[in-house]
Each structure stands twice: as C-alpha cells, then as structure tokens.
N, C-alpha and C. Protein backbone atom coordinates (compact mmCIF):
# COMPACT_ATOMS: atom_id res chain seq x y z
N UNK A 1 66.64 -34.89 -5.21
CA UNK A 1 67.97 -35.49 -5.17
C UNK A 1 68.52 -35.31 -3.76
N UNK A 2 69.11 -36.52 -3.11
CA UNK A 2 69.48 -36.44 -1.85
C UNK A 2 70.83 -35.79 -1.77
N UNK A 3 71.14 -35.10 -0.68
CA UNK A 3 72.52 -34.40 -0.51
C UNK A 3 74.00 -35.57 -0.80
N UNK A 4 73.36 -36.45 -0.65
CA UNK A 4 74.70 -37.54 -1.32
C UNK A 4 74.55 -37.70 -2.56
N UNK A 5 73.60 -37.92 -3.22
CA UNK A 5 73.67 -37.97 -4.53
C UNK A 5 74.04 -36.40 -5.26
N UNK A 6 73.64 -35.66 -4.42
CA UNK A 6 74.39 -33.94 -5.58
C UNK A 6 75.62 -33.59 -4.96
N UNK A 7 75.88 -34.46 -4.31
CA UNK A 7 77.59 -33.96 -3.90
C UNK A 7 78.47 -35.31 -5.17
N UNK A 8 77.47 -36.40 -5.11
CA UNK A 8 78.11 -37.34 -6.24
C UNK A 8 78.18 -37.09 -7.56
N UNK A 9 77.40 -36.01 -8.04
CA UNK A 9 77.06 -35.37 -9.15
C UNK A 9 77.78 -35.62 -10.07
N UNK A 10 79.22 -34.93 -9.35
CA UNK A 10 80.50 -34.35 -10.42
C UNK A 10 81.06 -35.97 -10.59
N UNK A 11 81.07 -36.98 -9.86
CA UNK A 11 81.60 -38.58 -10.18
C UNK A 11 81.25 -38.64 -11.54
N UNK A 12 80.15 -38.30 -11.45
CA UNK A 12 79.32 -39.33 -13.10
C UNK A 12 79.65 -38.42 -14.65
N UNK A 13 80.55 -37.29 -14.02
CA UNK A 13 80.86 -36.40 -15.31
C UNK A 13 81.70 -36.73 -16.09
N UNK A 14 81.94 -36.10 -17.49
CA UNK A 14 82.90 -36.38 -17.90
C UNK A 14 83.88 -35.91 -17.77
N UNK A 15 85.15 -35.40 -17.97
CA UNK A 15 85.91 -34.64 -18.20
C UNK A 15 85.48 -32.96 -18.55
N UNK A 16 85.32 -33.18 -19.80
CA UNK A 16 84.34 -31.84 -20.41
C UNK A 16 83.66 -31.63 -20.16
N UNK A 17 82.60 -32.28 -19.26
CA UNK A 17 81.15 -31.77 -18.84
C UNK A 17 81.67 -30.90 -17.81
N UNK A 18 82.98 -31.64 -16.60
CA UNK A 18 83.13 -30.94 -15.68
C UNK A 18 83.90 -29.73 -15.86
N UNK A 19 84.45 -29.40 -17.08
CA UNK A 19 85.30 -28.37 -17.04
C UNK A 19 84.31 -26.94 -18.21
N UNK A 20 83.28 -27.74 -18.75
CA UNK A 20 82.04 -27.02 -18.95
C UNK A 20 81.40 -26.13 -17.91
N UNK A 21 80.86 -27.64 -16.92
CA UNK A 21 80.54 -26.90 -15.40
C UNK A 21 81.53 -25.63 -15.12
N UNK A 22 82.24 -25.78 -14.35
CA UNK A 22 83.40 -25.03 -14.16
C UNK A 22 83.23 -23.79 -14.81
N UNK A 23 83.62 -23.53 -15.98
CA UNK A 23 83.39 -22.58 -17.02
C UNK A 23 82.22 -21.75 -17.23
N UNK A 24 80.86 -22.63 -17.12
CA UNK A 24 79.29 -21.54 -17.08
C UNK A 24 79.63 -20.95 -15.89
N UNK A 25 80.33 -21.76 -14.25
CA UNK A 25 79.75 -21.11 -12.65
C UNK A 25 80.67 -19.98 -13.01
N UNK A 26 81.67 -19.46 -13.69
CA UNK A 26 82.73 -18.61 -13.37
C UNK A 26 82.87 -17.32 -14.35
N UNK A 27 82.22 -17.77 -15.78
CA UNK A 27 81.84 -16.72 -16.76
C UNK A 27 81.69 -15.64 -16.50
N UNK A 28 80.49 -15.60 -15.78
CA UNK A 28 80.51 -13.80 -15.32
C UNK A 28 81.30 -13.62 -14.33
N UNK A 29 81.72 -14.27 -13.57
CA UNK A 29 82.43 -13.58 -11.97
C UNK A 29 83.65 -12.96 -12.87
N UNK A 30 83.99 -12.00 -12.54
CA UNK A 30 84.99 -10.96 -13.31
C UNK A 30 86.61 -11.22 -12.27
N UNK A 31 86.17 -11.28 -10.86
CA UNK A 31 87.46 -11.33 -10.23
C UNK A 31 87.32 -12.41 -9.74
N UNK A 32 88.86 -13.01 -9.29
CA UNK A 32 89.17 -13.82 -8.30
C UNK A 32 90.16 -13.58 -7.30
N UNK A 33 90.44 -14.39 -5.91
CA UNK A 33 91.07 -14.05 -4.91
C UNK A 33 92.15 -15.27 -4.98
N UNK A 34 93.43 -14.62 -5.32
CA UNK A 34 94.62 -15.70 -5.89
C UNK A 34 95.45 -16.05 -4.85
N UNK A 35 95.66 -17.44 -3.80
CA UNK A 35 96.19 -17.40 -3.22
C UNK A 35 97.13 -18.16 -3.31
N UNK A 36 98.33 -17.88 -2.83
CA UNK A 36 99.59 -18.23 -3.29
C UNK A 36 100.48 -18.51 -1.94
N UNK A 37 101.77 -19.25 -1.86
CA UNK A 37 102.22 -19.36 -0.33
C UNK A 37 103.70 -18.91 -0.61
N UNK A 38 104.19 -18.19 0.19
CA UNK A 38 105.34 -17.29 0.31
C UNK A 38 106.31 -18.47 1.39
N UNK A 39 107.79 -18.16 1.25
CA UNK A 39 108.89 -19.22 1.63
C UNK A 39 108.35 -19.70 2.93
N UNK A 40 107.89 -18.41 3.50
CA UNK A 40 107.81 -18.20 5.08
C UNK A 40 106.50 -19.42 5.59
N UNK A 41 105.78 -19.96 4.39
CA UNK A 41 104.11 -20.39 4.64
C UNK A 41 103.52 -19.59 4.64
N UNK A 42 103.60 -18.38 4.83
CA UNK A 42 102.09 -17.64 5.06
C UNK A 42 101.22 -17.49 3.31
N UNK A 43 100.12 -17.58 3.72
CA UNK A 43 99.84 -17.95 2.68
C UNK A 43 98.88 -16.48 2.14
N UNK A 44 98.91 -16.11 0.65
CA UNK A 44 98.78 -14.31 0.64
C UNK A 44 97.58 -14.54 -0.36
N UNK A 45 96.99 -13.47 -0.46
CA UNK A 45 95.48 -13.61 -1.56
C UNK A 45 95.60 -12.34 -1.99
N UNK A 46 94.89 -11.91 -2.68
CA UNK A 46 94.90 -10.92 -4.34
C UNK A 46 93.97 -10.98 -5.08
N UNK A 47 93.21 -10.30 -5.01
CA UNK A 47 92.06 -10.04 -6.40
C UNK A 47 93.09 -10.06 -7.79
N UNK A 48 92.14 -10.83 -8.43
CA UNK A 48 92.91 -11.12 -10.03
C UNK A 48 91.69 -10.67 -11.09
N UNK A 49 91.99 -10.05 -12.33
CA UNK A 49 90.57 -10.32 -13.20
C UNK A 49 90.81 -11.01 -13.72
N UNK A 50 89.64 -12.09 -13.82
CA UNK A 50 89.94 -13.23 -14.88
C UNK A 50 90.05 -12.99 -16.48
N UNK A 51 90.66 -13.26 -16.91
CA UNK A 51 90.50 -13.00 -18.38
C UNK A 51 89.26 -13.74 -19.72
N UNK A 52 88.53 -12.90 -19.94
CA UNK A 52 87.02 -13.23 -20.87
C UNK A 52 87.60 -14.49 -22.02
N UNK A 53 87.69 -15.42 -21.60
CA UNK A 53 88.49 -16.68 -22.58
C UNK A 53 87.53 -17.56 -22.22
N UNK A 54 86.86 -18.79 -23.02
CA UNK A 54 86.21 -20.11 -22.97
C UNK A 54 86.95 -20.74 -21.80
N UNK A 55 86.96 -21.87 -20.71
CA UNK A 55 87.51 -22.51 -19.95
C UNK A 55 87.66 -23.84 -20.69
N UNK A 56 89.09 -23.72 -20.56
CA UNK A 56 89.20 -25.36 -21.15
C UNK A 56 90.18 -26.18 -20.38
N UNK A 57 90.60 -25.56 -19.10
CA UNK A 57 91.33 -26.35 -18.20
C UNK A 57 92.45 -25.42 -17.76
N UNK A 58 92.81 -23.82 -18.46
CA UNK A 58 93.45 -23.20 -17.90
C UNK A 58 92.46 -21.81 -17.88
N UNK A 59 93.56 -21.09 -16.85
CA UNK A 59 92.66 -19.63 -16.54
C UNK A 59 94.30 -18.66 -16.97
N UNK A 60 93.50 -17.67 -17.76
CA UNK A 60 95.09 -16.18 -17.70
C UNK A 60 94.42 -15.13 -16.94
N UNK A 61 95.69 -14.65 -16.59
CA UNK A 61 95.21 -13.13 -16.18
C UNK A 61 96.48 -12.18 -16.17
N UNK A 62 96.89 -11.37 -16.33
CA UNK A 62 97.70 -10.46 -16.45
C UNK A 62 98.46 -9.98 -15.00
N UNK A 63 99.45 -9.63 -15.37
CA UNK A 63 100.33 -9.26 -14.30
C UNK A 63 101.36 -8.86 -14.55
N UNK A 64 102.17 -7.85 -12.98
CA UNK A 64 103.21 -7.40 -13.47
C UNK A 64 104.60 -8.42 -12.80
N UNK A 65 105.48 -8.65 -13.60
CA UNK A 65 106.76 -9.59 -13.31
C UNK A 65 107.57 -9.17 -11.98
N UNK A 66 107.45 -7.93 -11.50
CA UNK A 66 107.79 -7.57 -10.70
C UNK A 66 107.26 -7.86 -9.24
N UNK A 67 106.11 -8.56 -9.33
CA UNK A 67 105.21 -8.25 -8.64
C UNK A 67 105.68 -9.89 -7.69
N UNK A 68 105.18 -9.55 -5.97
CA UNK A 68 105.85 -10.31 -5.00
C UNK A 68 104.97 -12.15 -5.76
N UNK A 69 103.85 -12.03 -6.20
CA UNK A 69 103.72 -13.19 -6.42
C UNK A 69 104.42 -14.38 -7.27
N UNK A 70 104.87 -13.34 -8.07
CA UNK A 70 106.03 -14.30 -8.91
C UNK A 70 106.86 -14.51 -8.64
N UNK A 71 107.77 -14.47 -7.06
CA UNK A 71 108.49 -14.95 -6.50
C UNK A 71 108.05 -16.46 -5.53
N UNK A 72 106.67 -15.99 -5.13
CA UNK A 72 105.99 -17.11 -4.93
C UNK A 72 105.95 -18.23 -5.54
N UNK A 73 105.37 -17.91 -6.63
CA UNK A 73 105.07 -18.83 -7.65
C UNK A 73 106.24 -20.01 -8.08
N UNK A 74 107.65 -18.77 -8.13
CA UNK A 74 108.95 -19.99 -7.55
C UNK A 74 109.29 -20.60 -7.05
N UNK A 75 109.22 -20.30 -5.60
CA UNK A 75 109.02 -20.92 -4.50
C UNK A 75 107.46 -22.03 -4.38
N UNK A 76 106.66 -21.89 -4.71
CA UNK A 76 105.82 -23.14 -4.55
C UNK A 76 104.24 -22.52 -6.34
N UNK A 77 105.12 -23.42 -7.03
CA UNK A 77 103.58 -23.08 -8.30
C UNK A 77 102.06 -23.72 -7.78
N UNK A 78 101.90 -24.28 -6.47
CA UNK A 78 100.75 -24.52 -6.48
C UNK A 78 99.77 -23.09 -5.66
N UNK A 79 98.56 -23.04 -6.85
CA UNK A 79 97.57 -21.92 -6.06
C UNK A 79 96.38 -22.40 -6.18
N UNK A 80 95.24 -21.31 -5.43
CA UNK A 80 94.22 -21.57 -5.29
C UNK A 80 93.23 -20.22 -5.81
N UNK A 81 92.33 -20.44 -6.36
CA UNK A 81 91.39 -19.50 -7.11
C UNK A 81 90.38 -19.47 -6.49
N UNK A 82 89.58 -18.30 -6.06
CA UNK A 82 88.18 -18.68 -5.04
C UNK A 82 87.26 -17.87 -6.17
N UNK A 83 86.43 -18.00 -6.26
CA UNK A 83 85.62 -17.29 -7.12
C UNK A 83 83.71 -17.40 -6.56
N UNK A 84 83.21 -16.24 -6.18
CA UNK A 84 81.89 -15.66 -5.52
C UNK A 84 81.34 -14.70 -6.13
N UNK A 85 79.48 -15.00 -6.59
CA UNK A 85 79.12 -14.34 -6.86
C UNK A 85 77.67 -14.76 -5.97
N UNK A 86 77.68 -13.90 -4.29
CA UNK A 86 76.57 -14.27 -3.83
C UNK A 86 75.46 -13.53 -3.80
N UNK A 87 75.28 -13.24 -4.72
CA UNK A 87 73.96 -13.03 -5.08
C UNK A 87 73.09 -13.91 -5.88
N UNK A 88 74.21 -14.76 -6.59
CA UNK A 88 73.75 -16.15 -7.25
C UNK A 88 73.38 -17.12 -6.52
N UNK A 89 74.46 -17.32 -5.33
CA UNK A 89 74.77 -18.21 -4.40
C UNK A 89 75.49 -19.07 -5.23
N UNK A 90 76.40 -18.60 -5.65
CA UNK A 90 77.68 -19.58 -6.61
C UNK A 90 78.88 -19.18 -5.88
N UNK A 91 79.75 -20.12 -5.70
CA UNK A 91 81.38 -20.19 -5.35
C UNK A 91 81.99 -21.47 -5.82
N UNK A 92 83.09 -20.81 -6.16
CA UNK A 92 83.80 -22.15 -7.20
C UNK A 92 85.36 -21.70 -6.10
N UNK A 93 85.97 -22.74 -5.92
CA UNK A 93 87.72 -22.78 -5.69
C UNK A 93 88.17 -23.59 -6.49
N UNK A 94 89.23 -22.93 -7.23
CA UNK A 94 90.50 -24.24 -8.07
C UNK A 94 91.44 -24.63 -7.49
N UNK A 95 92.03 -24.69 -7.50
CA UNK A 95 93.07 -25.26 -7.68
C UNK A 95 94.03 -25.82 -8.97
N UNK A 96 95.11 -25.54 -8.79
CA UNK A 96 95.99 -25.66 -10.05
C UNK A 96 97.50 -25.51 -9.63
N UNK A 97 98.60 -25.56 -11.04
CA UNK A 97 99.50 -24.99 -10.69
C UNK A 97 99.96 -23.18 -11.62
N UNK A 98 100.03 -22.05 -11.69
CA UNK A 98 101.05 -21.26 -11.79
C UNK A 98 102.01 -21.02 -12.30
N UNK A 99 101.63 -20.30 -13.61
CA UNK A 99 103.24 -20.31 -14.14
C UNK A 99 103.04 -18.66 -15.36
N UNK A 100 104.05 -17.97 -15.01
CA UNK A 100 104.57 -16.88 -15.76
C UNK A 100 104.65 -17.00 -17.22
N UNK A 101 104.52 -16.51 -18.17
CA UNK A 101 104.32 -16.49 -19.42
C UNK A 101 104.76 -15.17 -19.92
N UNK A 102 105.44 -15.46 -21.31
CA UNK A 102 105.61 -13.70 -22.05
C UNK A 102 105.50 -14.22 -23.23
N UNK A 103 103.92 -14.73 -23.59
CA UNK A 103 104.01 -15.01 -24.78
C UNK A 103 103.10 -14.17 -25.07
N UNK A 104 103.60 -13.23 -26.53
CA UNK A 104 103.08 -12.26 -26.99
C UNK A 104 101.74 -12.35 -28.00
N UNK A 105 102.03 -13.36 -28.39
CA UNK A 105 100.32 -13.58 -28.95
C UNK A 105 99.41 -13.56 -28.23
N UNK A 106 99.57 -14.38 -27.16
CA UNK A 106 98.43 -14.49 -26.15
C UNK A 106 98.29 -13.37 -25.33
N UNK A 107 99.07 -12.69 -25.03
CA UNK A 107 98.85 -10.81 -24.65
C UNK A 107 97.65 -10.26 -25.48
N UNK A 108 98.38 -10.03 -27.02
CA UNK A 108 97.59 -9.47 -27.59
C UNK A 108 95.58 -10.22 -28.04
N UNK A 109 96.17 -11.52 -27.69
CA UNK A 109 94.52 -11.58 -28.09
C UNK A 109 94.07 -11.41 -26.67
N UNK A 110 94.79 -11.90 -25.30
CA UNK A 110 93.91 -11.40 -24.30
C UNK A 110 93.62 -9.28 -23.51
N UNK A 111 94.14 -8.13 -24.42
CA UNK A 111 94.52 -7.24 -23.91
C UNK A 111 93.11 -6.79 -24.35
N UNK A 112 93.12 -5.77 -23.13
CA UNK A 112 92.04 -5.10 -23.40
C UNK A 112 92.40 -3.46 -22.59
N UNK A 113 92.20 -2.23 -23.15
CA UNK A 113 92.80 -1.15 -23.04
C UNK A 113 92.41 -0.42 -21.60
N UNK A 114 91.46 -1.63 -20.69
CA UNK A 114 91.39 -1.21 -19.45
C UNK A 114 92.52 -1.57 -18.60
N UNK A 115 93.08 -2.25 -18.96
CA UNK A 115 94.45 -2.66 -18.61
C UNK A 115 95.56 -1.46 -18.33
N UNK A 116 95.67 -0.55 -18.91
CA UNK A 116 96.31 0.79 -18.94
C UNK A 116 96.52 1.19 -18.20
N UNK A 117 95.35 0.63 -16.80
CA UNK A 117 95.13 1.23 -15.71
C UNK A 117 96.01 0.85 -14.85
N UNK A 118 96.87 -0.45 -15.24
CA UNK A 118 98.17 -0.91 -14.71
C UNK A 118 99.26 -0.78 -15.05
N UNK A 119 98.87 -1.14 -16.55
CA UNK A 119 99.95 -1.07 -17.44
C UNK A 119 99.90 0.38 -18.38
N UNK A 120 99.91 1.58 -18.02
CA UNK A 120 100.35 2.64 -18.98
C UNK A 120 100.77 2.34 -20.04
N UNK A 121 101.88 1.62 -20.54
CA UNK A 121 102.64 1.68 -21.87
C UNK A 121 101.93 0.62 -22.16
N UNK A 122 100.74 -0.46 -22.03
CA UNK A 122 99.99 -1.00 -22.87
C UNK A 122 100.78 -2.61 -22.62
N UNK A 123 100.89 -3.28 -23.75
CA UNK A 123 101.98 -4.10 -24.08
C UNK A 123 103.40 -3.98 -24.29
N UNK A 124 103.43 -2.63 -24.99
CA UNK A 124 104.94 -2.43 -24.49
C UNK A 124 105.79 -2.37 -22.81
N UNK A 125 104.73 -2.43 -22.16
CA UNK A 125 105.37 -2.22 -20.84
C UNK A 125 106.50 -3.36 -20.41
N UNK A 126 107.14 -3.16 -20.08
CA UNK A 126 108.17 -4.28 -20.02
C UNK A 126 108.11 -5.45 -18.99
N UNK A 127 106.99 -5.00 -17.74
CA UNK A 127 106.86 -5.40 -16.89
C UNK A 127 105.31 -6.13 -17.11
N UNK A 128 104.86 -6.13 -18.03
CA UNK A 128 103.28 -7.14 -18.39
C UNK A 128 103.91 -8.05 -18.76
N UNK A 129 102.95 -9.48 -18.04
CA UNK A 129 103.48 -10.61 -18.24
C UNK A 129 101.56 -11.39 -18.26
N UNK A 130 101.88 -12.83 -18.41
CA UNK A 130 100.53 -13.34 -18.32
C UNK A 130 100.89 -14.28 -16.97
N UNK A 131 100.13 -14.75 -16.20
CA UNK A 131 99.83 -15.81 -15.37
C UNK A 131 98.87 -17.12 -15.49
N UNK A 132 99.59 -18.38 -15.81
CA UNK A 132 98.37 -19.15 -16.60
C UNK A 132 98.58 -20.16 -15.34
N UNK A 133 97.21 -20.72 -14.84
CA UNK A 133 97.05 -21.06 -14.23
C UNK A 133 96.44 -22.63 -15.10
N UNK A 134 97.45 -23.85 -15.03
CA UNK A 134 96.86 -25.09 -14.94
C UNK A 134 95.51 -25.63 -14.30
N UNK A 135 94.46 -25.96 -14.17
CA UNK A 135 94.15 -26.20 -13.52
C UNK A 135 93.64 -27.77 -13.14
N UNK A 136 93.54 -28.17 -12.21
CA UNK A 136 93.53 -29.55 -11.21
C UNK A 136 92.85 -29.80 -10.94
N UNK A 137 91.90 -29.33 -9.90
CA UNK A 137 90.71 -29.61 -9.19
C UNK A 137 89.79 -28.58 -9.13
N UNK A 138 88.65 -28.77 -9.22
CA UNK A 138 87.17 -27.71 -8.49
C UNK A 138 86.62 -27.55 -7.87
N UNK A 139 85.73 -26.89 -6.75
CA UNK A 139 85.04 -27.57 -6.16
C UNK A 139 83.89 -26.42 -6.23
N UNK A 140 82.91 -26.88 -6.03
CA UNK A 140 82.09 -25.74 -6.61
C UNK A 140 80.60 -25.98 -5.19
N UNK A 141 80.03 -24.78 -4.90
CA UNK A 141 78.83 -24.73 -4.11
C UNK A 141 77.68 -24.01 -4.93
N UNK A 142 76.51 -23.93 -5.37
CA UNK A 142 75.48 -23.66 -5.75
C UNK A 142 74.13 -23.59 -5.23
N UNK A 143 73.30 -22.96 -5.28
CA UNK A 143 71.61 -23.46 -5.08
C UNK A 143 71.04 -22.70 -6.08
N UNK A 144 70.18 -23.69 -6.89
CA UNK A 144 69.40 -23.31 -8.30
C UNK A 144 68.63 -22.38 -7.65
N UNK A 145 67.74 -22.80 -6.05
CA UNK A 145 66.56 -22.14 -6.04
C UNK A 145 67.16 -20.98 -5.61
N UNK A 146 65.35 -20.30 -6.09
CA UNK A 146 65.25 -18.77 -5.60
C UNK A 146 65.77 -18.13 -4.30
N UNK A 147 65.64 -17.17 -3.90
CA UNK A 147 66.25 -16.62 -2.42
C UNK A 147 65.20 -16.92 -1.61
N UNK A 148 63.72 -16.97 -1.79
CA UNK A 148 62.16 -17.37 -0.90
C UNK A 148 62.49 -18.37 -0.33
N UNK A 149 62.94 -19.46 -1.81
CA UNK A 149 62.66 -20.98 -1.30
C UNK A 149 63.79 -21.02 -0.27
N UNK A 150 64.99 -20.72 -1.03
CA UNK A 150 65.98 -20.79 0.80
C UNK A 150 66.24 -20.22 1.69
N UNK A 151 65.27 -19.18 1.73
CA UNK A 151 64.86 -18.44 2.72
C UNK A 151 63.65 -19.62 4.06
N UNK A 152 63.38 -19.91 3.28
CA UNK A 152 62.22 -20.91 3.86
C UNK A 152 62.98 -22.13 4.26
N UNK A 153 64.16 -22.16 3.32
CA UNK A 153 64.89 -23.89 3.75
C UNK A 153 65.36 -23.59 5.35
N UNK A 154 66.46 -22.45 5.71
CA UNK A 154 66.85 -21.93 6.61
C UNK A 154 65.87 -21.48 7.99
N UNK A 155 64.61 -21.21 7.63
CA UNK A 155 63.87 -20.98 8.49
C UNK A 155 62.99 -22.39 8.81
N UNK A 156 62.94 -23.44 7.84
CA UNK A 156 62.36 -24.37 8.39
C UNK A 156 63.37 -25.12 9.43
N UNK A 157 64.82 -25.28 9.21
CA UNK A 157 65.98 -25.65 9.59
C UNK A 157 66.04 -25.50 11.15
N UNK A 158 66.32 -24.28 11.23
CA UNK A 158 65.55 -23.52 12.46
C UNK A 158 64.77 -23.58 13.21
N UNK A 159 63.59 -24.14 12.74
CA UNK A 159 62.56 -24.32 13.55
C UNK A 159 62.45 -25.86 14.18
N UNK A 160 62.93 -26.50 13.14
CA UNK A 160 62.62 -28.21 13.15
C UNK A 160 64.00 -29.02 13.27
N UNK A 161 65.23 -28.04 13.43
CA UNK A 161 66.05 -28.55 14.37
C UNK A 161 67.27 -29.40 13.17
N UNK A 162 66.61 -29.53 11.69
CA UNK A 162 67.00 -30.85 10.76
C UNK A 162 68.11 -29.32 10.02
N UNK A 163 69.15 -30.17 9.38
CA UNK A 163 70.04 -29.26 9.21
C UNK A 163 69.51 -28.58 7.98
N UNK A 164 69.88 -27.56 7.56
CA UNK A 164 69.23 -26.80 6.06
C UNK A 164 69.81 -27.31 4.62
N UNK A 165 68.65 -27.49 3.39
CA UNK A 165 69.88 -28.13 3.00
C UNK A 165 69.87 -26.88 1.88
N UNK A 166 71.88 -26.81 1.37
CA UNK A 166 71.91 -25.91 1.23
C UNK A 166 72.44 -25.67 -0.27
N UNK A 167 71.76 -26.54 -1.48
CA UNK A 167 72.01 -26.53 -2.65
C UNK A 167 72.84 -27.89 -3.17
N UNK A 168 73.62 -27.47 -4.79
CA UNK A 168 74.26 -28.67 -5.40
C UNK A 168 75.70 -28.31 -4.64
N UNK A 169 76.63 -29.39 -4.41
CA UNK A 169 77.88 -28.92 -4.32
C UNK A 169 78.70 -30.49 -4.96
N UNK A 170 79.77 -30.17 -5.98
CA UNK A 170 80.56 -30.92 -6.71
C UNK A 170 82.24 -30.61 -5.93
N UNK A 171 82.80 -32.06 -6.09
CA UNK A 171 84.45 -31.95 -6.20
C UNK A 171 84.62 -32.51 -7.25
N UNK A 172 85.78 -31.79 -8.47
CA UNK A 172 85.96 -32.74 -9.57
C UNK A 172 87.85 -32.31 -9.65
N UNK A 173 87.56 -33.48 -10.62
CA UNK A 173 89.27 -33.54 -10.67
C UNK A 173 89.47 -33.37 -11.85
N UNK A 174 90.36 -32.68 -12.34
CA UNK A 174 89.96 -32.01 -13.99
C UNK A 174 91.50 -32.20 -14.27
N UNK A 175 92.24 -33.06 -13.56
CA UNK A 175 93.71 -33.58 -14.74
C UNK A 175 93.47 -34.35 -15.93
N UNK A 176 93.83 -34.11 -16.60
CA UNK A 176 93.80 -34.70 -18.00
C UNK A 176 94.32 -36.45 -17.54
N UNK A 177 93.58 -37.71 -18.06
CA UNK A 177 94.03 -38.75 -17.48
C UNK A 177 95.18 -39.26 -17.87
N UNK A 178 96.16 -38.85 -18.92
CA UNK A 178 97.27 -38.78 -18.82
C UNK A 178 98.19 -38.50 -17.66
N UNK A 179 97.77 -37.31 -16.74
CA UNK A 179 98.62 -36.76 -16.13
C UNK A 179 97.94 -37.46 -14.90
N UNK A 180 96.75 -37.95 -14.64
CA UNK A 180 96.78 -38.94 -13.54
C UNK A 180 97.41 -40.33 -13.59
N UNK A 181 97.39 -41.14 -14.71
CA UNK A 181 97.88 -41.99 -15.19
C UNK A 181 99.53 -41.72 -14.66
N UNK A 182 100.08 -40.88 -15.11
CA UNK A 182 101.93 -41.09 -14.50
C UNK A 182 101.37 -40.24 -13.34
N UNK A 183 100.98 -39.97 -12.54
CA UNK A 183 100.74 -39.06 -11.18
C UNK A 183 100.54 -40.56 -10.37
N UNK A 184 99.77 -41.72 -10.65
CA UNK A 184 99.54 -43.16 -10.23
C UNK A 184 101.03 -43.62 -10.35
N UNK A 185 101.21 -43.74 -11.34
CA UNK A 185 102.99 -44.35 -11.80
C UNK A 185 104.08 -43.85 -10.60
N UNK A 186 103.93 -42.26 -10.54
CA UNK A 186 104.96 -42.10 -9.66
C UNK A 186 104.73 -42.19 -8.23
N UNK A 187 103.63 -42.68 -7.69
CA UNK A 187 102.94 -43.39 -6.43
C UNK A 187 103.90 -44.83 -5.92
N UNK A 188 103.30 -45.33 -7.29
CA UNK A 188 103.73 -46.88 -7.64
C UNK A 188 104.96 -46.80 -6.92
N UNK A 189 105.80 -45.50 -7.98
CA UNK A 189 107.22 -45.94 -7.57
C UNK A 189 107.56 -45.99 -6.08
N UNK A 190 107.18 -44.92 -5.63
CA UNK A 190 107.41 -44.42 -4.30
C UNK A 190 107.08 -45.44 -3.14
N UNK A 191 105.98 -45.89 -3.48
CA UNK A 191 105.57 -47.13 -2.73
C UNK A 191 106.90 -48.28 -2.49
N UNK A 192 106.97 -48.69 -3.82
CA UNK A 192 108.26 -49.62 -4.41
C UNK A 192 109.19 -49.24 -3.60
N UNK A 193 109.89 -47.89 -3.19
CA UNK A 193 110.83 -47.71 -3.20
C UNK A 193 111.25 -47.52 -1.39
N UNK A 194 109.86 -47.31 -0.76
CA UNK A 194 109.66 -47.28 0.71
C UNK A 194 109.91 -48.73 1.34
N UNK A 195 109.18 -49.48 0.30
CA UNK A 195 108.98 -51.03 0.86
C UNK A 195 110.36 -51.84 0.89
N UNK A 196 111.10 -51.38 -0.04
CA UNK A 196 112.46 -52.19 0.05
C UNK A 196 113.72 -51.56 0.93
C-alpha cells in the first residue's frame, strides 16, 4: 500500500470503524498528555489517566474542580489528547471539546480505589469531579512491522537517499453527521451574512 493510499485509509471508514480504530490504538495506553489553553494563550499539558471505558466518541477521566484546568476549560473547552506507546510505535492525538461533570453515577461506575491517591475521601471528596472529553477528530501514526523491518526501512533510507517510509497514519473526523450537518449550516450562514 502506497503512503497515499494509508494516509487515505481513514476516508473509506465508517464512522464506527473509525472510532473502533481509535479505541483498539488507545486501550492500553493508561495516560494521556491534556492540553488545554489558558486566557493568556499559553497553552499547558498534564498527564491524565484515561479511564478503562469502551470508546464510543467520548473519553473520562477524573479530576479535581479546583484544579487550574477547569478554569481553562472556561475560558476555551477546546483540548487536545496525545496518547504514546513507543514501544508499539503507536501515537494517537484528539481532539475534542471539555467539559466538567458531577454526575454521580458515572463516578461510581468509573472509580477505582487507586484514586485515593488523589482523592483521600474517595467519592465523598467534594472536590472529585469527572472531565468528559467530546471528541472530534484523530489522528493517529502506527507501523504494524516489527522493530528489524524498520530498523532496515531507516537504514535503507539512509543509505539510498529515498525518504523512510514510516508506517499507517490516518486523520478522521469522528463528529457525529448531525453535528457536521448544522456545523455546514452555520458556515452557510456566515458566508450569507459576509456577502451582503
């Protein structure tokens, strides 16, 4: 498969296939690096643990309300999720939007008593909250093969001057087509509304 055709990959998906995808590259990676943009622009990152849930278009993870990101998150709900496990040679980034939660069911089915380690009083803590992250877009880098074979891709690269090639890599867009559908609409308008 030519490097245009596995970067086209994610085109020919479905919806669910791509948020399938998504979901196997990220399963095991336990953390992510949450970056978020503060009034000022600067833009801040944070190890997050992801929470052990199926992917179906959102990600949780726990947090405390106090904490500077949820002022962020006011100031601008859009973030970014990086997620690496290179020893696989897997990296996924999301993208999404951010949003605070105190819904107590979903605490309790996502808690797990390593948590303590933040939260002492458990769920009672007054200051545990969830962070659910919408998510939007993916983009994901991979190589199936072994470490030899691209060991060898890189060294042939090297030698013969031709660039290395360096696995599958997908962009997908994982809005529900509803929400692209009026995301088009309010284009429309804007267009409409420049032109006159």
């Amino acid at each position: 498969m030519s490097d245009r055709n596995k970067e086209n990959a994610a085109d020919r998906m479905t919806r669910e296939e791509m948020l399938q995808k998504v979901g196997d590259l990220i399963k095991d990676i336990k953390m992510a690096m949450l970056t978020t943009e503060a009034e000022d622009g600067v833009l801040r990152s944070r190890p997050m643990a992801t929470q052990n849930s199926s992917f179906d278009g959102t990600l949780w993870f726990f947090t405390s309300a106090s904490s500077g990101k949820v002022g962020e998150l006011d100031w601008n709900p859009e973030v970014n999720l990086s997620y690496a496990e290179p020893s696989d040679t897997k990296y996924v980034s999301v993208s999404g939007n951010g949003e605070i939660v105190r819904d107590r069911a979903k605490m309790q089915e996502l808690w797990s008593d390593i948590y303590k380690a933040w939260f002492p009083q458990g769920l009672n803590d007054p200051d545990v909250c969830l962070l659910i992250v919408e998510v939007s877009a993916a983009e994901y880098w991979e190589a199936k093969s072994g470490k030899m074979v691209q060991l060898f891709g890189y060294i042939k690269a090297l030698a013969t001057g031709e660039r290395a090639q360096g696995g599958e890599h997908g962009a997908m867009d994982l809005q529900p087509e509803s929400a692209k559908a009026a995301a088009a609409s309010r284009g429309a308008s804007a267009d409409i509304e420049s032109h006159t």
